[in-house]
Protein backbone atom coordinates (compact mmCIF):
# COMPACT_ATOMS: atom_id res chain seq x y z
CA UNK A 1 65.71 165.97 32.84
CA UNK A 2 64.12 169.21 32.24
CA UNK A 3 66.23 172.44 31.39
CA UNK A 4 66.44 175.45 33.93
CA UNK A 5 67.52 176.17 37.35
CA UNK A 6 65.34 173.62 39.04
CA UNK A 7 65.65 170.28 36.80
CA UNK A 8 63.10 167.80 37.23
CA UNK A 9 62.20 164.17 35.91
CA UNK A 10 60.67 164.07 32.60
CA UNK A 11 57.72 162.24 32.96
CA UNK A 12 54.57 160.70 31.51
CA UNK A 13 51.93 158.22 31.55
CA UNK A 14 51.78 155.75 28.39
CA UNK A 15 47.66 156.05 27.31
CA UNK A 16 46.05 157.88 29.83
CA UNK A 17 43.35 156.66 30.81
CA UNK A 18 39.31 158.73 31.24
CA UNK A 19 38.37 160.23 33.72
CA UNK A 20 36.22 157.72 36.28
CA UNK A 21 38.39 154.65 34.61
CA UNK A 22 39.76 152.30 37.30
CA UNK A 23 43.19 150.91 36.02
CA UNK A 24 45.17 148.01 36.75
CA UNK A 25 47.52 148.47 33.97
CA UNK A 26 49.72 151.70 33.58
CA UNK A 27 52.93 152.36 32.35
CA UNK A 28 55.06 155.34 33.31
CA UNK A 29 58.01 156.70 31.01
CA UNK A 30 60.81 159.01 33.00
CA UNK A 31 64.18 159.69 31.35
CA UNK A 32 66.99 159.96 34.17
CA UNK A 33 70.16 161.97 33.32
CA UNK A 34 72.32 159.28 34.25
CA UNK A 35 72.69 155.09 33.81
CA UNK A 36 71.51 153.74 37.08
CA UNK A 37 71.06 150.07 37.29
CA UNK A 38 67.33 149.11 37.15
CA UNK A 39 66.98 147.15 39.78
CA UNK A 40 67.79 149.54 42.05
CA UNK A 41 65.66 151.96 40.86
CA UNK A 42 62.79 149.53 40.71
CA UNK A 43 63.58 148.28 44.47
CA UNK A 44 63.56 152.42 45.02
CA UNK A 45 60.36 153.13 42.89
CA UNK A 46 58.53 150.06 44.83
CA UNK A 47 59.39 151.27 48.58
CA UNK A 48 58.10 154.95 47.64
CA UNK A 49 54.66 154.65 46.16
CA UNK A 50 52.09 153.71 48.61
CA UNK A 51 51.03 149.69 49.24
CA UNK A 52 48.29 149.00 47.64
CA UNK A 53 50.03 150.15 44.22
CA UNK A 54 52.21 147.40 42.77
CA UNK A 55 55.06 148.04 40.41
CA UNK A 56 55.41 144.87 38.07
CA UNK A 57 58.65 145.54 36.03
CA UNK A 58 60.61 147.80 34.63
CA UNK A 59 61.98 148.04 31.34
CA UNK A 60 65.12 149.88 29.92
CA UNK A 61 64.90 151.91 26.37
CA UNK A 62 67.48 153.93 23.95
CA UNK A 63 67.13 157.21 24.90
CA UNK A 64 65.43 157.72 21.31
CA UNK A 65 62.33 154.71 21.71
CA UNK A 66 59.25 154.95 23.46
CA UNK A 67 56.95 152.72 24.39
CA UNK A 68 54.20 152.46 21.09
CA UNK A 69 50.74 151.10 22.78
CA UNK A 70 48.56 149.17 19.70
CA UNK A 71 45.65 148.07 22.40
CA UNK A 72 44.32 148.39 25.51
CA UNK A 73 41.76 145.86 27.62
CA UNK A 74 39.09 147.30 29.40
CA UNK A 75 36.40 145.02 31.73
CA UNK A 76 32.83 146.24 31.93
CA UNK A 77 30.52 145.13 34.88
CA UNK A 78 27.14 146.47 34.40
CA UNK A 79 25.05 146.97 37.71
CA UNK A 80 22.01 145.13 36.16
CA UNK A 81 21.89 142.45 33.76
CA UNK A 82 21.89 142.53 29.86
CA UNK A 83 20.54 139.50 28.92
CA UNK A 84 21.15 139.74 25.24
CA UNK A 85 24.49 141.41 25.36
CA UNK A 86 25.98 138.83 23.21
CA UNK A 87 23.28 139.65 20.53
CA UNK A 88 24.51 143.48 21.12
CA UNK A 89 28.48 142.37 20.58
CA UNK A 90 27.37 140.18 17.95
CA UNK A 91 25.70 142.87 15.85
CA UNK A 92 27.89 145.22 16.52
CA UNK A 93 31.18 143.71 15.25
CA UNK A 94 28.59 143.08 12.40
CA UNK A 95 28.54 146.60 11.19
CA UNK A 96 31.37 148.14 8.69
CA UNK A 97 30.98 151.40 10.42
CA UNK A 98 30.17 152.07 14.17
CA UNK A 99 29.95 155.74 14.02
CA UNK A 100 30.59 158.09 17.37
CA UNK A 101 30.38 161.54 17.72
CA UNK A 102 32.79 163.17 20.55
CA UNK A 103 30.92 166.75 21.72
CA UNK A 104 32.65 169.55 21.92
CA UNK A 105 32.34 173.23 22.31
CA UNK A 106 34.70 173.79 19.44
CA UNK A 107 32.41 171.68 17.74
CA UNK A 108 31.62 168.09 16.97
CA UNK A 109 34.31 165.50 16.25
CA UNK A 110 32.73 162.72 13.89
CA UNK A 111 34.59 159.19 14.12
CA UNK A 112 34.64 155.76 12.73
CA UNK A 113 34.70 153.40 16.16
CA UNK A 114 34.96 150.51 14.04
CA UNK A 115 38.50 149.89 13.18
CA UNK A 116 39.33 150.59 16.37
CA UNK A 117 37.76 147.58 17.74
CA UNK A 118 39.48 144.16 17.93
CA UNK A 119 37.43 141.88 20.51
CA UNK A 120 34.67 141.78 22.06
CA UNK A 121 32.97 139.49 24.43
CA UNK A 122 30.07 139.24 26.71
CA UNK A 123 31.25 137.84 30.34
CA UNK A 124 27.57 136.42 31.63
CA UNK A 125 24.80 139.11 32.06
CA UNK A 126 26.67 141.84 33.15
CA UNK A 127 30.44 141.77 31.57
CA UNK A 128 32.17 143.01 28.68
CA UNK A 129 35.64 142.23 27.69
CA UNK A 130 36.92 145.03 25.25
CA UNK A 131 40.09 144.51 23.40
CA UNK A 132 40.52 148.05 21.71
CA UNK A 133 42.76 149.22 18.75
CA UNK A 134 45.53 152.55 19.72
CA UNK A 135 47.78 154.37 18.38
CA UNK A 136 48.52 157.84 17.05
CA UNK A 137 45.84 158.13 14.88
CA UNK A 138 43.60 157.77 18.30
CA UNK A 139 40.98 154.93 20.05
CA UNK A 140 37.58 154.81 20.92
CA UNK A 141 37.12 154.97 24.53
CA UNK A 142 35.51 152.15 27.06
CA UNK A 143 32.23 154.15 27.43
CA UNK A 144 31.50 155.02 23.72
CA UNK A 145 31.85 151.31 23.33
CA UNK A 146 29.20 150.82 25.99
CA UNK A 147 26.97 153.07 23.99
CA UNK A 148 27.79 152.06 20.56
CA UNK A 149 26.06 148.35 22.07
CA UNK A 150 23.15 150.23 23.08
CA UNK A 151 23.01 150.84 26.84
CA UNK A 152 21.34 154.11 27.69
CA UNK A 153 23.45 157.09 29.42
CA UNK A 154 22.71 155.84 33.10
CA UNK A 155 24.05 152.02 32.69
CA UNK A 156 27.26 153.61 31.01
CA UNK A 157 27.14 155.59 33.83
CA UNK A 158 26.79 153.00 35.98
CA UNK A 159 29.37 150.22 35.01
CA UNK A 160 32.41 149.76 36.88
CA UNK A 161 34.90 150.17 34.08
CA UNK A 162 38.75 148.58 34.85
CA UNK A 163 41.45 149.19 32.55
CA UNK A 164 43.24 145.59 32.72
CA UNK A 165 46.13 145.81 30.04
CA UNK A 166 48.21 148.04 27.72
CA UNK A 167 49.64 146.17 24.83
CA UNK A 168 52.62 147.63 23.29
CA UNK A 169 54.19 147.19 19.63
């Protein structure tokens, strides 16, 4: 719980997700000041949030873990076809760097997408399958991906991007 004369929940979202990012996969940390038995605050948690959200599990930590995200799954569908898109994956999961440059008004921020990802794979014409690297040191992000396999600003734009799974250590 937060300190002062109002407590509240201490709360957070596990790998936020972009803006304009559909998600099927989130995970929520809270810390309650007292043991409560989970399933009663999961039957509690799933008669509060509205019904087209579905609440899967929930999982109990030591007060001193958190939950340590390695990847994340993202689905592209691209509004028009890319008929060599498994020539794109192909050569770019090729390369020993797959360089991406973030802008920013404070500047530039120069990084190495390459480590960062772990799969790739074309689904038909229009799909892309993303397994991406996280952790503290960072990720590349669903639409730099996109880019880094050559589709122009307004197909990025474009693509109905769903994040599908969080993978934790």
């Amino acid at each position: 719980m937060s300190q002062g004369f109002n407590p509240r929940p201490k709360m957070s979202l596990v790998e936020p997700r972009s803006v304009g990012i559909a998600s099927e996969a989130e995970i929520l940390e809270f810390e309650l000041a007292d043991w409560v038995n989970p399933e009663a605050v999961l039957g509690d948690l799933r008669r509060q949030v509205p019904d087209d959200v579905r609440i899967d599990s929930l999982d109990l930590l030591r007060p001193t873990d958190k939950a340590r995200p390695v990847a994340v799954v993202y689905v592209a569908n691209l509004e028009a076809p890319c008929v060599d898109l498994e020539e794109r994956i192909a050569r770019l999961l090729a390369l020993s760097e797959a360089p991406v440059v973030r802008r920013r008004p404070r500047g530039d921020k120069h990084l190495d997408a390459r480590p960062y990802l772990e799969r790739i794979e074309a689904a038909g014409d229009r799909g892309v399958r993303m397994v991406l690297a996280t952790g503290p040191k960072g990720t590349v992000r669903a639409d730099e991906v996109l880019r880094l396999l050559g589709l122009g600003d307004e197909a990025v734009a474009r693509a109905d991007v769903h994040r599908t799974e969080i993978r934790l250590a």
